[in-house]
PDB file of N, CA and C in Angstrom:
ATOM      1  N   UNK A   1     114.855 121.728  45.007  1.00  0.00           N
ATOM      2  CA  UNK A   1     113.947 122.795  45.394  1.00  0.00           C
ATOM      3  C   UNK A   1     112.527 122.298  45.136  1.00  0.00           C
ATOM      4  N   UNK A   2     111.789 122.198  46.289  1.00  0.00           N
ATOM      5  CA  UNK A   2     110.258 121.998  46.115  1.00  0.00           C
ATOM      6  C   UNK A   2     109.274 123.067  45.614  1.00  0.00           C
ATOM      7  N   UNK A   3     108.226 122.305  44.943  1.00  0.00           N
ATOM      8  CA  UNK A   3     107.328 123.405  44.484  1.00  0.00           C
ATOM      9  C   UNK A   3     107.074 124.212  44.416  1.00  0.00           C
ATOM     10  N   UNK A   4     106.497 124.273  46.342  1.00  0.00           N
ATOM     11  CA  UNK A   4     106.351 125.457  47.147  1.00  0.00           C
ATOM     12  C   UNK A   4     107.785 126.572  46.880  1.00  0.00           C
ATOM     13  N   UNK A   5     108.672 126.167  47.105  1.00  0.00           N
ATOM     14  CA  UNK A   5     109.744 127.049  47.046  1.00  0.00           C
ATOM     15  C   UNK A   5     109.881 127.625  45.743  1.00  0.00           C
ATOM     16  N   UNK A   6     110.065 126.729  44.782  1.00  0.00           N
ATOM     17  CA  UNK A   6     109.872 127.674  43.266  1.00  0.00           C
ATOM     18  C   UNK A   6     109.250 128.699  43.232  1.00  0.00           C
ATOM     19  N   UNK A   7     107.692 128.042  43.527  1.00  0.00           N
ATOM     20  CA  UNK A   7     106.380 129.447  43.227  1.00  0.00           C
ATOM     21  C   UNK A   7     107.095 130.757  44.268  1.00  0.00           C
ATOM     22  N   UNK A   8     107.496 130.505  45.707  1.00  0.00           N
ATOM     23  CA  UNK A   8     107.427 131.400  46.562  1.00  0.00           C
ATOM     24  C   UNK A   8     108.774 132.174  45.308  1.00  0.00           C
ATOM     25  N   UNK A   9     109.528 131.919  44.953  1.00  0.00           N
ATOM     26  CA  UNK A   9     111.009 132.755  44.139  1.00  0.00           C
ATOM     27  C   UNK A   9     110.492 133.175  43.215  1.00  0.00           C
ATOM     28  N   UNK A  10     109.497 132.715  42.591  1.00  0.00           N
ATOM     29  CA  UNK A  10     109.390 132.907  41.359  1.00  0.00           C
ATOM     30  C   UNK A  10     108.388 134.532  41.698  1.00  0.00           C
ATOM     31  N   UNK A  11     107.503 134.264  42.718  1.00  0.00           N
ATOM     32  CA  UNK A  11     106.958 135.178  43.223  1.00  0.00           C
ATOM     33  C   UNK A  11     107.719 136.499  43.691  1.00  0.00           C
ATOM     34  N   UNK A  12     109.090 136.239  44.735  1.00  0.00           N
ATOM     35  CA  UNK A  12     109.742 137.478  44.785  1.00  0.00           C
ATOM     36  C   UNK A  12     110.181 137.828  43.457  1.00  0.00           C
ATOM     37  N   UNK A  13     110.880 137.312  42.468  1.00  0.00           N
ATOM     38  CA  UNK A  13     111.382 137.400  41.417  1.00  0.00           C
ATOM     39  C   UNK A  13     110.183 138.744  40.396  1.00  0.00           C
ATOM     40  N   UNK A  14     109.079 138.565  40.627  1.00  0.00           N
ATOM     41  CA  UNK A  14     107.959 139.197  39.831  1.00  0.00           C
ATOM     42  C   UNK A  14     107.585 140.115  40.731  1.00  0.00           C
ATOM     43  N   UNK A  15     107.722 139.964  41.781  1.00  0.00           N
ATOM     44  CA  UNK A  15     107.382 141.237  42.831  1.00  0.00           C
ATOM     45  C   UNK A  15     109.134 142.555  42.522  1.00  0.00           C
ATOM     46  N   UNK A  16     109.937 141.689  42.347  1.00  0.00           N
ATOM     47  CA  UNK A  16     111.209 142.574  42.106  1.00  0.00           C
ATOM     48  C   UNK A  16     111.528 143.515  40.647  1.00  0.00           C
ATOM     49  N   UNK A  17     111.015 142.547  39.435  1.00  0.00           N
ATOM     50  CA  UNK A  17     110.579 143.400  39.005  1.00  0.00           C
ATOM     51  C   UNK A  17     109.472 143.954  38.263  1.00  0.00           C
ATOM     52  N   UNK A  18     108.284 143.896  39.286  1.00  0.00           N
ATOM     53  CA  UNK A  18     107.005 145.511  39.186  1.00  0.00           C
ATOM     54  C   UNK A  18     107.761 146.401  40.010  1.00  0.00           C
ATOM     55  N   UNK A  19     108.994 145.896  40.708  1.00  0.00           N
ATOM     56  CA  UNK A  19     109.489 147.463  41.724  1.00  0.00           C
ATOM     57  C   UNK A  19     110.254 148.082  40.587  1.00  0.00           C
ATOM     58  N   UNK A  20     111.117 147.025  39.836  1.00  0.00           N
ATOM     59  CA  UNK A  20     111.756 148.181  39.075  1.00  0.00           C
ATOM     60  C   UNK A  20     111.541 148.788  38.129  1.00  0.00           C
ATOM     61  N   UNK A  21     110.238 148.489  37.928  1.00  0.00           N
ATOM     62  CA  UNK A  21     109.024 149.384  37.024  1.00  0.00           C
ATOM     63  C   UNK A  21     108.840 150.794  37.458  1.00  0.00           C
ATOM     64  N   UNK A  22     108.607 150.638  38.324  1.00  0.00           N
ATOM     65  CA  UNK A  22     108.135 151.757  39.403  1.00  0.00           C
ATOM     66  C   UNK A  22     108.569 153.077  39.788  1.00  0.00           C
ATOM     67  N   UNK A  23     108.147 153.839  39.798  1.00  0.00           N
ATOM     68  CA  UNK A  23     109.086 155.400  40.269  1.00  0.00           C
ATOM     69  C   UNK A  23     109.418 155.221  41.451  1.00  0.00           C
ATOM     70  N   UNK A  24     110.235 155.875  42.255  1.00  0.00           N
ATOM     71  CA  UNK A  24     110.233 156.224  43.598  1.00  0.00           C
ATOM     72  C   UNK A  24     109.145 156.802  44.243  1.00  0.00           C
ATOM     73  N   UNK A  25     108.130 157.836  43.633  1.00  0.00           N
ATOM     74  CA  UNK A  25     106.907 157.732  44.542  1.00  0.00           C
ATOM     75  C   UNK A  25     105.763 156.418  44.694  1.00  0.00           C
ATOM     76  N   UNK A  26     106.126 155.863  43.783  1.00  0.00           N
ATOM     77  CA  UNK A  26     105.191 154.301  43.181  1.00  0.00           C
ATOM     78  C   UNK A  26     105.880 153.579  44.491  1.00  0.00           C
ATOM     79  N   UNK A  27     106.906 153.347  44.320  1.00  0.00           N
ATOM     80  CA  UNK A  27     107.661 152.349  45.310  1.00  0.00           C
ATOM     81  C   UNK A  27     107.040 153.108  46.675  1.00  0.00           C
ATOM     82  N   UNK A  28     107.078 154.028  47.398  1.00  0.00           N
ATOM     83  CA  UNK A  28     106.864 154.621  48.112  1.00  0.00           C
ATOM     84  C   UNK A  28     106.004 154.333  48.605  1.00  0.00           C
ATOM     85  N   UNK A  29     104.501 154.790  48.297  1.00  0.00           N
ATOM     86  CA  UNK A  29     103.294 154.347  48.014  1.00  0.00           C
ATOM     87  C   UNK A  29     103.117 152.534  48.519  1.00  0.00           C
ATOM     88  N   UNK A  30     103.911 152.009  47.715  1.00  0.00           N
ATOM     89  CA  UNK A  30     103.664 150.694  47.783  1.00  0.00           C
ATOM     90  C   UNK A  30     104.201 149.875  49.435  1.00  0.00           C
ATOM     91  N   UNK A  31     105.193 150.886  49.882  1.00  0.00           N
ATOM     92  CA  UNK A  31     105.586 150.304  51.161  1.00  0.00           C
ATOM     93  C   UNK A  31     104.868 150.977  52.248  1.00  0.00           C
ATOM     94  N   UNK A  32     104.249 152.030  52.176  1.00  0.00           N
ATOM     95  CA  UNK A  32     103.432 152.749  52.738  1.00  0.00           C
ATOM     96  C   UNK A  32     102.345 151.188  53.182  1.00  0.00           C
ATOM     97  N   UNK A  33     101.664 151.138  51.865  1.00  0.00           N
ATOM     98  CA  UNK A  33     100.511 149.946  52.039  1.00  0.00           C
ATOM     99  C   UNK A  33     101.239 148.549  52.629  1.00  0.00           C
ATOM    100  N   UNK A  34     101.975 148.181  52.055  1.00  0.00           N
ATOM    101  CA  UNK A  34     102.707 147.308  53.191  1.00  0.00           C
ATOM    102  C   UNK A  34     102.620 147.457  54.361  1.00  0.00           C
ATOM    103  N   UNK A  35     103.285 148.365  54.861  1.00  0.00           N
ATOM    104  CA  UNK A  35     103.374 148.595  56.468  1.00  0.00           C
ATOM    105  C   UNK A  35     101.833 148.963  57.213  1.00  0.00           C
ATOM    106  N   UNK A  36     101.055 149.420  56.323  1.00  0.00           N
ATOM    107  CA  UNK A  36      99.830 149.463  56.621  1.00  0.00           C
ATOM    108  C   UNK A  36      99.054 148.145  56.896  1.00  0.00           C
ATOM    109  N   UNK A  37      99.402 147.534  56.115  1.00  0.00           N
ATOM    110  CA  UNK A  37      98.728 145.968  55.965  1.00  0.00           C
ATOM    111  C   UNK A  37      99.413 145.147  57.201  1.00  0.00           C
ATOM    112  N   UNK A  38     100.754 145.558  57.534  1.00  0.00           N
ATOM    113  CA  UNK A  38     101.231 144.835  58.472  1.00  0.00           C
ATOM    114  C   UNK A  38     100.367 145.074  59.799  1.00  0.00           C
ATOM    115  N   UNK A  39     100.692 146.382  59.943  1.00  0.00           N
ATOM    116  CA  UNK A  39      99.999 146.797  61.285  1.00  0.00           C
ATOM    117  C   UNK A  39      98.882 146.868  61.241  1.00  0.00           C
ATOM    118  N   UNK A  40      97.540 146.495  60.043  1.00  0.00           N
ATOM    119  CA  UNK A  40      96.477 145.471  60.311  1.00  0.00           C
ATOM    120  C   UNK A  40      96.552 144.603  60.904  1.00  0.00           C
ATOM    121  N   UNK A  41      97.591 143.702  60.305  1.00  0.00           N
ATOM    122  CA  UNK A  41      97.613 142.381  60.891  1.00  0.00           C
ATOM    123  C   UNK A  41      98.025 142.184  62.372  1.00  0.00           C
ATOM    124  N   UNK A  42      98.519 142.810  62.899  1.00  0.00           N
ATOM    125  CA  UNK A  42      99.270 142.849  64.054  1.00  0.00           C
ATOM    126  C   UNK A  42      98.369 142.918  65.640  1.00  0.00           C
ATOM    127  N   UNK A  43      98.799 141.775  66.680  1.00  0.00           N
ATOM    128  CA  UNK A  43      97.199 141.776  67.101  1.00  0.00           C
ATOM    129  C   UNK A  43      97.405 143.289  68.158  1.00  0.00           C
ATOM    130  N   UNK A  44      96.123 143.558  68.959  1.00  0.00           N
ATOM    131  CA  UNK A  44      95.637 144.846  69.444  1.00  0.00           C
ATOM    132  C   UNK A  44      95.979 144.097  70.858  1.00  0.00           C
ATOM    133  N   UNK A  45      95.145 143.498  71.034  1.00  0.00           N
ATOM    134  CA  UNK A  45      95.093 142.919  73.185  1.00  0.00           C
ATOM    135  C   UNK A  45      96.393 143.115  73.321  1.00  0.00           C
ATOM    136  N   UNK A  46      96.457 143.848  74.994  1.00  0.00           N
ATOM    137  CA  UNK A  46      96.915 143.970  75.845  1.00  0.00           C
ATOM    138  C   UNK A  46      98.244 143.457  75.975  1.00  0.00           C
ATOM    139  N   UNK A  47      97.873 142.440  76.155  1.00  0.00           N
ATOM    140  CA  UNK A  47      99.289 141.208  76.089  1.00  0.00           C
ATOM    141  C   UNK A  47     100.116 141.129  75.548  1.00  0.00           C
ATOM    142  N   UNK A  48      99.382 141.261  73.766  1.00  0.00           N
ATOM    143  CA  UNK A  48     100.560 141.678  72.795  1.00  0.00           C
ATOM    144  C   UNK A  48     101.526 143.128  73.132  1.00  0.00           C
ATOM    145  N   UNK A  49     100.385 144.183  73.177  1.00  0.00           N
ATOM    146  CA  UNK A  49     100.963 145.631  73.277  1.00  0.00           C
ATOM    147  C   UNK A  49     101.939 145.163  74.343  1.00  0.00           C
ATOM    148  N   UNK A  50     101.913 144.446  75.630  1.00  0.00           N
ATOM    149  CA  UNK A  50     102.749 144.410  76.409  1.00  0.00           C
ATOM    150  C   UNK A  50     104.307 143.742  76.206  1.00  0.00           C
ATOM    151  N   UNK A  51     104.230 142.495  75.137  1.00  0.00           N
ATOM    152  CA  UNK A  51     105.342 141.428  74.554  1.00  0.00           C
ATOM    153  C   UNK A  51     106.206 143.070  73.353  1.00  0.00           C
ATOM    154  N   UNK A  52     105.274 143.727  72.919  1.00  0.00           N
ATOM    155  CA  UNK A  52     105.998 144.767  71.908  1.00  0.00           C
ATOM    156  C   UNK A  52     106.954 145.693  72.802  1.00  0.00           C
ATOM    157  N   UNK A  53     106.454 146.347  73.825  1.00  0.00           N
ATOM    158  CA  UNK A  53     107.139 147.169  74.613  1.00  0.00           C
ATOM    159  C   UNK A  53     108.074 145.944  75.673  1.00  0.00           C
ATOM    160  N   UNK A  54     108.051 145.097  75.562  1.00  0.00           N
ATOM    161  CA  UNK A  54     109.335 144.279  76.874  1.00  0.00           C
ATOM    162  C   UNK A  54     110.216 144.002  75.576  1.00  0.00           C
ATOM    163  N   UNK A  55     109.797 144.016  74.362  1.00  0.00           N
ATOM    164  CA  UNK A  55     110.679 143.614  73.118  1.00  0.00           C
ATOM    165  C   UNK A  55     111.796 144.506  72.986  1.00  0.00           C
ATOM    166  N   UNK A  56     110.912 145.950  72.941  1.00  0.00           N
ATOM    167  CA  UNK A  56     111.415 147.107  72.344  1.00  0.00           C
ATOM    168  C   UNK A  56     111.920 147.460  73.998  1.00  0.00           C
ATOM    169  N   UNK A  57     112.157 147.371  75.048  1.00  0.00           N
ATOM    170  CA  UNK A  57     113.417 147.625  76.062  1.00  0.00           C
ATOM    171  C   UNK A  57     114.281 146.436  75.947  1.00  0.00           C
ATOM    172  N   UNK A  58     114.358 145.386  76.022  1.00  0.00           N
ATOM    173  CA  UNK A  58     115.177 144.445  75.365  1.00  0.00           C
ATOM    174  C   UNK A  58     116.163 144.874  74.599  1.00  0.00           C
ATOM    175  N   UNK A  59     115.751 145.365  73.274  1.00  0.00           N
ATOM    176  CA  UNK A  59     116.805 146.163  72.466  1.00  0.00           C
ATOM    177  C   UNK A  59     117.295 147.159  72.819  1.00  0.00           C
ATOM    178  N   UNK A  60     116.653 147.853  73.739  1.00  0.00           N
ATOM    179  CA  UNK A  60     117.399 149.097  73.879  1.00  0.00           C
ATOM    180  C   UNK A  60     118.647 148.460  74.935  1.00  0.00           C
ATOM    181  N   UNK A  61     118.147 147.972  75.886  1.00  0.00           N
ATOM    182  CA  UNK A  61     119.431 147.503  76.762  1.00  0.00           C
ATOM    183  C   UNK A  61     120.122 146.941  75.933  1.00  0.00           C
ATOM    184  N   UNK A  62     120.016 145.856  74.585  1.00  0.00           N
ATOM    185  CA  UNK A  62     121.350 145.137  74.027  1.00  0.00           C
ATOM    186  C   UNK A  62     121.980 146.487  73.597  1.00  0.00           C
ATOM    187  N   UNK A  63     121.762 147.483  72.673  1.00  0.00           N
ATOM    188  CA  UNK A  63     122.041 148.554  72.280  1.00  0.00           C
ATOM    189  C   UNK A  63     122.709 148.903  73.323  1.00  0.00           C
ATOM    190  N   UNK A  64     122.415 149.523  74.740  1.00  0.00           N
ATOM    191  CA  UNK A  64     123.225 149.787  75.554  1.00  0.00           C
ATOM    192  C   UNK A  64     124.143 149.282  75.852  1.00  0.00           C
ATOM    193  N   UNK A  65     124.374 147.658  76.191  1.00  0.00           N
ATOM    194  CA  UNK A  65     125.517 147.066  76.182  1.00  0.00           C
ATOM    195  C   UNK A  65     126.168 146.977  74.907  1.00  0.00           C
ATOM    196  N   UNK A  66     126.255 146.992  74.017  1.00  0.00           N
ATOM    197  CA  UNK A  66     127.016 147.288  73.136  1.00  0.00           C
ATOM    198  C   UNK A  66     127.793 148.051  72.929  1.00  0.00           C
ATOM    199  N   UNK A  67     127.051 149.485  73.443  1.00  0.00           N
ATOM    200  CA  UNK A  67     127.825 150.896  73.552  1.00  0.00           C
ATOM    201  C   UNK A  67     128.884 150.976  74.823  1.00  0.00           C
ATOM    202  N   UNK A  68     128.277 150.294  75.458  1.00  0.00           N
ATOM    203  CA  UNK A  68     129.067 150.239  76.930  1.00  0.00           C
ATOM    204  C   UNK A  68     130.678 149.101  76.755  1.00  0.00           C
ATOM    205  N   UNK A  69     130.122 147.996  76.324  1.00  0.00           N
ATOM    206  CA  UNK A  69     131.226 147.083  75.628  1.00  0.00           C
ATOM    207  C   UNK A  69     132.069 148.297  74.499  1.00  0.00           C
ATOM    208  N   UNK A  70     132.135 148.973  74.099  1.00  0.00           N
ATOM    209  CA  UNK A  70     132.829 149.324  73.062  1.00  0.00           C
ATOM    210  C   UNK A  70     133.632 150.373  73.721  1.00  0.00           C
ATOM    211  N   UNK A  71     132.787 151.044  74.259  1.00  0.00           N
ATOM    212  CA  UNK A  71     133.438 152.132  75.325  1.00  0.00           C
ATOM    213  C   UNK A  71     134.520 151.617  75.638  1.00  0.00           C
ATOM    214  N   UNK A  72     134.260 150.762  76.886  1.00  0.00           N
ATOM    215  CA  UNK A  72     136.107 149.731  77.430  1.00  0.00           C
ATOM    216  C   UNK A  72     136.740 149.115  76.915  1.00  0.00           C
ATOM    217  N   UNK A  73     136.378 148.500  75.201  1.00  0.00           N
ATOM    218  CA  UNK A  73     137.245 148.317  74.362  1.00  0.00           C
ATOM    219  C   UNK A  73     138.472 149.568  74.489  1.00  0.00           C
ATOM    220  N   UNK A  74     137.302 150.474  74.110  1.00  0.00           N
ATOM    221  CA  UNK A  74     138.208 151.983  73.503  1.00  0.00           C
ATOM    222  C   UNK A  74     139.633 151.844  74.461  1.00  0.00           C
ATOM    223  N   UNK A  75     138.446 151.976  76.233  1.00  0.00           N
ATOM    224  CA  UNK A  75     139.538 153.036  76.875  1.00  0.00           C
ATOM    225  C   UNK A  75     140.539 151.990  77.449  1.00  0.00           C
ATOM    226  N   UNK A  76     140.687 150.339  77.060  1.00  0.00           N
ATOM    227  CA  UNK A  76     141.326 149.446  77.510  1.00  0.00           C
ATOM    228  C   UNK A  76     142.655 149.864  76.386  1.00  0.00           C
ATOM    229  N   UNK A  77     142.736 150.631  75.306  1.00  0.00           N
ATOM    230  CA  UNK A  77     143.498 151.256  74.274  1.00  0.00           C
ATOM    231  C   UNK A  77     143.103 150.243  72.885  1.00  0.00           C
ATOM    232  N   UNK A  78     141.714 149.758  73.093  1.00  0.00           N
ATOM    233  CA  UNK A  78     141.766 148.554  71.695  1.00  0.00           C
ATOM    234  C   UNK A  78     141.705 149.297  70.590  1.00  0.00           C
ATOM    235  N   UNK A  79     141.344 149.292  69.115  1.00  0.00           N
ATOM    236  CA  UNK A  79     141.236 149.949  68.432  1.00  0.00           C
ATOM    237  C   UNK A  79     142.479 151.433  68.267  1.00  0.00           C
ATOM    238  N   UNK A  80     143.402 150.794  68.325  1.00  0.00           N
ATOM    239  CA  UNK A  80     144.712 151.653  68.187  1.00  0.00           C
ATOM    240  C   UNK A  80     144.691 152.363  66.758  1.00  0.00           C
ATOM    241  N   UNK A  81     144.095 153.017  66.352  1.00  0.00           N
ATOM    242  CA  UNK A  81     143.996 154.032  65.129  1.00  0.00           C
ATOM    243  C   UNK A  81     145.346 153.825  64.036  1.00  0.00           C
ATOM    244  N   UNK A  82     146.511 154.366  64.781  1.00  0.00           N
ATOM    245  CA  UNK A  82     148.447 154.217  64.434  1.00  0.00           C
ATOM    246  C   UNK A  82     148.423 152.707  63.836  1.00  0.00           C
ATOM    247  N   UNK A  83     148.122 152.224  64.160  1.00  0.00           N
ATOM    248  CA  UNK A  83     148.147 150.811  63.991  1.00  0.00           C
ATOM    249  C   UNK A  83     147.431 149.982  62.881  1.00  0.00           C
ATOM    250  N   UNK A  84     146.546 151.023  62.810  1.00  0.00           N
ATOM    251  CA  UNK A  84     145.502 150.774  61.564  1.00  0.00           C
ATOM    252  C   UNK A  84     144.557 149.613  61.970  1.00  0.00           C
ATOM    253  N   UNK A  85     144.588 149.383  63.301  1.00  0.00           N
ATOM    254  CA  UNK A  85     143.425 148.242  63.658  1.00  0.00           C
ATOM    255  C   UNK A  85     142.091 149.090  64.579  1.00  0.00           C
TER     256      UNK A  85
END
């Protein structure tokens, strides 16, 4: 394990526990600012907003095929309940 990698563990390791210091509104709070800080960071132009929304239908169609795949599992009789599978 290199340096870098130590410090970075040693770092979650001390970030893990000030959480379990923490109340549940503390923790709360603290992911609040996280996600805040993220979506600072996160760029604004156009382009991006556009790569977020072709992302986010992307998933929804895998999601859909998934549901759709499971469906004709079902009604092909897979998942036989009696059977315990």
């Amino acid at each position: 394990m290199g340096a870098r990698e130590e410090a970075f563990q040693r770092s979650v390791r001390e970030q893990i526990a000030l959480n379990l210091r923490r109340t549940p509104t503390e923790r709360m709070l603290a992911l609040c600012e996280l996600l805040d800080s993220a979506r600072a960071l996160a760029p604004t132009h156009p382009e991006a907003r556009h790569l977020r929304l072709r992302a986010l239908a992307a998933r929804q169609r895998e999601r859909e095929q998934v549901r759709a795949d499971f469906r004709r599992f079902l009604a092909a009789g897979g998942g036989d309940t009696a059977a315990g599978v």
